[in-house]
C-alpha atoms as a PDB file:
ATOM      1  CA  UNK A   1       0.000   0.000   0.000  1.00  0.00           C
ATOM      2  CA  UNK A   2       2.751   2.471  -0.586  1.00  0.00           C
ATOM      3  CA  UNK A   3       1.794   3.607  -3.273  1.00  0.00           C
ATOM      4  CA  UNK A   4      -1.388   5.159  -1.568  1.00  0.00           C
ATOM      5  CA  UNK A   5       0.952   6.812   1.174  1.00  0.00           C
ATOM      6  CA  UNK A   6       1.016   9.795   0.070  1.00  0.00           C
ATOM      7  CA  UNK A   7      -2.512  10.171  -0.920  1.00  0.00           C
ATOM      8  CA  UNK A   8      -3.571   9.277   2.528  1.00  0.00           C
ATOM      9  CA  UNK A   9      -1.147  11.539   3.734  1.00  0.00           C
ATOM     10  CA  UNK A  10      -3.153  14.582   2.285  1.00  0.00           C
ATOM     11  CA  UNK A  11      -6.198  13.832   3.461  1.00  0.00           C
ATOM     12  CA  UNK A  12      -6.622  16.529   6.894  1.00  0.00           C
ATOM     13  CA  UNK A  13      -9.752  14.441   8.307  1.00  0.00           C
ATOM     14  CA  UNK A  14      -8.044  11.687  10.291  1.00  0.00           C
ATOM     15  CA  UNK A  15     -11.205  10.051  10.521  1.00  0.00           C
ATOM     16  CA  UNK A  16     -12.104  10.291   6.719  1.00  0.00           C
ATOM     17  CA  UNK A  17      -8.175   8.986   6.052  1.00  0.00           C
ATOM     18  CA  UNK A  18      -8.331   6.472   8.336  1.00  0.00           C
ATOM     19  CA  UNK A  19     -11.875   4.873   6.484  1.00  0.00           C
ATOM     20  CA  UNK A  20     -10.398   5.516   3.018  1.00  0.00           C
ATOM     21  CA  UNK A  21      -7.162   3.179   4.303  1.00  0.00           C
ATOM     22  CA  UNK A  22      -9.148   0.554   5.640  1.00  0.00           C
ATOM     23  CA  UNK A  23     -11.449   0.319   2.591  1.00  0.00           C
ATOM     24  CA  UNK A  24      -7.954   0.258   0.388  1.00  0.00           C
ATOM     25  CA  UNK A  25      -6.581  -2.044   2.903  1.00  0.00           C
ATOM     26  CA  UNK A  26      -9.723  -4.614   2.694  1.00  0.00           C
ATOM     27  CA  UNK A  27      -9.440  -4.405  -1.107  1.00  0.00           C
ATOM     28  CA  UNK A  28      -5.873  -5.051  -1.549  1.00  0.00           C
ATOM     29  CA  UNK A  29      -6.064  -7.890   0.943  1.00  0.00           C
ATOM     30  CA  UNK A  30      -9.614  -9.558  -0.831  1.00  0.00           C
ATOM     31  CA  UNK A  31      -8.127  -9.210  -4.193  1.00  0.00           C
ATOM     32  CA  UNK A  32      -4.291  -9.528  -3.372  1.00  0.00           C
ATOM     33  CA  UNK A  33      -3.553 -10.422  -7.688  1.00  0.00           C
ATOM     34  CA  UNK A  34      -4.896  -6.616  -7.839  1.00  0.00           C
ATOM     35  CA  UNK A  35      -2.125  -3.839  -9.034  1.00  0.00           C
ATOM     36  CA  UNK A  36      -2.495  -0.630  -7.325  1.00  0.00           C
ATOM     37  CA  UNK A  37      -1.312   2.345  -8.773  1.00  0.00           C
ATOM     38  CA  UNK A  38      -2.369   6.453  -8.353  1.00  0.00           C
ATOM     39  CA  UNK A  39      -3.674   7.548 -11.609  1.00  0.00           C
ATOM     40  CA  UNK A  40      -5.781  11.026 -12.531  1.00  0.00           C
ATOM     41  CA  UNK A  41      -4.982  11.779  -8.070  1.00  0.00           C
ATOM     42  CA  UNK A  42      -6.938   8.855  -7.128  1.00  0.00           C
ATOM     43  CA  UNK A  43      -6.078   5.225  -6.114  1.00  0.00           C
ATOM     44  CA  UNK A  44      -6.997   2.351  -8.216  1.00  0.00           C
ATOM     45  CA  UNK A  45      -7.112  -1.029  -8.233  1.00  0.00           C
ATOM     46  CA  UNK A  46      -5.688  -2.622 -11.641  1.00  0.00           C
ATOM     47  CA  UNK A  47      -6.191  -6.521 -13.129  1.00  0.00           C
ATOM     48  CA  UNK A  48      -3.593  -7.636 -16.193  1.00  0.00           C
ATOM     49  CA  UNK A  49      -3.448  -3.488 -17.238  1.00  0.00           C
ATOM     50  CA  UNK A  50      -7.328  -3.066 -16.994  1.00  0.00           C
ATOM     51  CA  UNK A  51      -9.384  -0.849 -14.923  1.00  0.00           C
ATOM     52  CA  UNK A  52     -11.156  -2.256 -12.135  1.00  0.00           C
ATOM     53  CA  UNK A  53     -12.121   0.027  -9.595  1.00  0.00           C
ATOM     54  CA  UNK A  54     -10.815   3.426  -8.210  1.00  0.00           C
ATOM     55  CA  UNK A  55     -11.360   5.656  -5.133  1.00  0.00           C
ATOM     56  CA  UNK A  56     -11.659   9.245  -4.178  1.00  0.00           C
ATOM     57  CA  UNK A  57     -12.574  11.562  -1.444  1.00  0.00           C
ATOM     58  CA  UNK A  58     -15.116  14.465  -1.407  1.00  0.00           C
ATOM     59  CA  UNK A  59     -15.870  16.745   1.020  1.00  0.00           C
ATOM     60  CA  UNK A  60     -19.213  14.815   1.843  1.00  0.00           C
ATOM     61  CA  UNK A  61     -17.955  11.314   0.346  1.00  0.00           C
ATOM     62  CA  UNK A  62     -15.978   8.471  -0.882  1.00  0.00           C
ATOM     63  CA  UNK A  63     -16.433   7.994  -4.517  1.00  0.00           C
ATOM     64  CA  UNK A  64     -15.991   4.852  -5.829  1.00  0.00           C
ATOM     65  CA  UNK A  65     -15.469   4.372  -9.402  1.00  0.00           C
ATOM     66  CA  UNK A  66     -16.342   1.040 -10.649  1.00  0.00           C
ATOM     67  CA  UNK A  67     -17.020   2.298 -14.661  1.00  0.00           C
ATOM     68  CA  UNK A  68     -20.564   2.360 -15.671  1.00  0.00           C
ATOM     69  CA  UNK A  69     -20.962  -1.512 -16.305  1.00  0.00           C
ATOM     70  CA  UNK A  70     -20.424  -2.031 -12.846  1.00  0.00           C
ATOM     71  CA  UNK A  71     -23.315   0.073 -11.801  1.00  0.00           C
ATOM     72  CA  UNK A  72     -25.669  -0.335 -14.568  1.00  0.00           C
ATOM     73  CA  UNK A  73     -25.434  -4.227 -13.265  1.00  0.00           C
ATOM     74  CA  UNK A  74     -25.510  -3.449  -9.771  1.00  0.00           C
ATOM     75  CA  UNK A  75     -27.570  -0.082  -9.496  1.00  0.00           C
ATOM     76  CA  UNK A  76     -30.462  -2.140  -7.186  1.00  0.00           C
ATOM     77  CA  UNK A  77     -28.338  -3.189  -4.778  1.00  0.00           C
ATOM     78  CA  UNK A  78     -26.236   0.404  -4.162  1.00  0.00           C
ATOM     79  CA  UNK A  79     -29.487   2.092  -3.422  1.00  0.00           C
ATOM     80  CA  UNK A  80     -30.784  -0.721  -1.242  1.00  0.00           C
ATOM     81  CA  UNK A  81     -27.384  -0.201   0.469  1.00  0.00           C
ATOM     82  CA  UNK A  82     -28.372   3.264   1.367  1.00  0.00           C
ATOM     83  CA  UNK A  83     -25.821   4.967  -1.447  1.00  0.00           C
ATOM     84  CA  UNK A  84     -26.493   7.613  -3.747  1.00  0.00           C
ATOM     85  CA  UNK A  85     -24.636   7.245  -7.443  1.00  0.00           C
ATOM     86  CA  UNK A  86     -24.712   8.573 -10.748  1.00  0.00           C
ATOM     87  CA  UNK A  87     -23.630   7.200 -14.410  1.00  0.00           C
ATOM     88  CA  UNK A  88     -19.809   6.925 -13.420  1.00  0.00           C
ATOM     89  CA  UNK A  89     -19.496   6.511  -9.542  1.00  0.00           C
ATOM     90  CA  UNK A  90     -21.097   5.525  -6.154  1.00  0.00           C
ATOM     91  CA  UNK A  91     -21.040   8.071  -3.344  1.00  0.00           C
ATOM     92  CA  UNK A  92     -20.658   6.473   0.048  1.00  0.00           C
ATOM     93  CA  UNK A  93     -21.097   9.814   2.857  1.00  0.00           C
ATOM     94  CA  UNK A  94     -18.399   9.470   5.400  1.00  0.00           C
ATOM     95  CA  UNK A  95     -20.965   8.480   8.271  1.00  0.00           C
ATOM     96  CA  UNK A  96     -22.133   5.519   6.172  1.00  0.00           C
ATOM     97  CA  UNK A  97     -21.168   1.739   6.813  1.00  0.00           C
ATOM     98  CA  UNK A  98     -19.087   0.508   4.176  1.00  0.00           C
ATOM     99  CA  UNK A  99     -20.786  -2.513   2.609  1.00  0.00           C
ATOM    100  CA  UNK A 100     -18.270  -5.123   1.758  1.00  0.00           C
ATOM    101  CA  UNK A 101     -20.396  -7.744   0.449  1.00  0.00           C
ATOM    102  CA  UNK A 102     -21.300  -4.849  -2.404  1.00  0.00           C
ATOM    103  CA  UNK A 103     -17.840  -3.902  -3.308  1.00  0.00           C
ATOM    104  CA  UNK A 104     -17.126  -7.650  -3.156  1.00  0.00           C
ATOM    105  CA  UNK A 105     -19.339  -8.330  -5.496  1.00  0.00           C
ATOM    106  CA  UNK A 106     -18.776  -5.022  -8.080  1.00  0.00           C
ATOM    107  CA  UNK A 107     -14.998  -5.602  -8.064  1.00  0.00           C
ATOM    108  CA  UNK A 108     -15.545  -9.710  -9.095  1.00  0.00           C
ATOM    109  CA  UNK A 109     -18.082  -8.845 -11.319  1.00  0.00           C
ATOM    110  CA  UNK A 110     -15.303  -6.314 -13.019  1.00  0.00           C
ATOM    111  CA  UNK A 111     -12.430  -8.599 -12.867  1.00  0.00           C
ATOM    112  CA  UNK A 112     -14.589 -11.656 -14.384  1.00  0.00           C
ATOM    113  CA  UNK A 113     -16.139  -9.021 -17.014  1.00  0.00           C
ATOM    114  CA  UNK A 114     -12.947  -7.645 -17.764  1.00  0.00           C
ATOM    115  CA  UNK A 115     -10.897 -11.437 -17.646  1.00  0.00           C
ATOM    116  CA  UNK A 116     -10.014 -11.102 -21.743  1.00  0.00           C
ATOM    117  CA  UNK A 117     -10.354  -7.520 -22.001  1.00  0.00           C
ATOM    118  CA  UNK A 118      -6.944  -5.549 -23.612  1.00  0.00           C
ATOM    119  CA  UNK A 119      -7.861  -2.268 -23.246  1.00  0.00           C
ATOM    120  CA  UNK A 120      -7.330   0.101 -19.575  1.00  0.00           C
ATOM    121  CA  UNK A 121     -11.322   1.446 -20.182  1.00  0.00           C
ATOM    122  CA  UNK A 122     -14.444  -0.459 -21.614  1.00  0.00           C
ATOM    123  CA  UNK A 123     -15.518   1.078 -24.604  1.00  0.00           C
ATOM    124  CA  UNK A 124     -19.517   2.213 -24.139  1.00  0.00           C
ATOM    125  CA  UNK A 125     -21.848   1.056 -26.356  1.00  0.00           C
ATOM    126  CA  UNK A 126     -23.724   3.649 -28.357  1.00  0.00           C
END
């Protein structure tokens, strides 16, 4: 998790760092074949050179970036979870629970999706 160091690092809110870490913690450790890397100032999660899922921190919320795939499939289950999200990314607020189970599933669902895929991005359908 080096590579996130200095990410965490920045954020002021020791509260909102210390969630962020432990929800790039549980990731790295439930998906250990996952490269992490910083890209565009945000921490990502990499399979084989292909985008899986990313993180970043708002004032209000985490954002998690799954691509739109992700939570076109899964759009049910992040409002039943209580989250708010739009074409490109899930907003967890900082006083909400962090469901694993959901991320679980999103980030297997990406890396099974994405298994033969070459390119970093999916390419949207028109």
């Amino acid at each position: 998790m080096k590579e996130f160091a200095q990410y965490l690092n920045n954020i002021e809110d020791e509260q909102h760092r210390k969630k962020l870490e432990e929800i790039l913690n549980w990731v790295a450790k439930t998906f250990p074949n996952l490269k992490t890397r910083i890209a565009w100032n945000q921490p990502m999660f990499t399979d084989h050179g292909t985008f899986i899922i990313a993180f970043s921190i708002a004032k209000g919320h985490i954002a998690v970036a799954p691509e739109k795939a992700a939570l076109d499939r899964f759009s049910e289950e992040i409002i039943k979870a209580g989250y708010e999200h739009s074409k490109m990314l899930i907003r967890m607020k900082w006083a909400q629970p962090t469901d694993y189970a959901l991320l679980e599933k999103i980030i297997a669902f990406n890396i099974a999706d994405k298994a033969d895929y070459k390119a970093f991005w999916r390419k949207e359908e028109k």
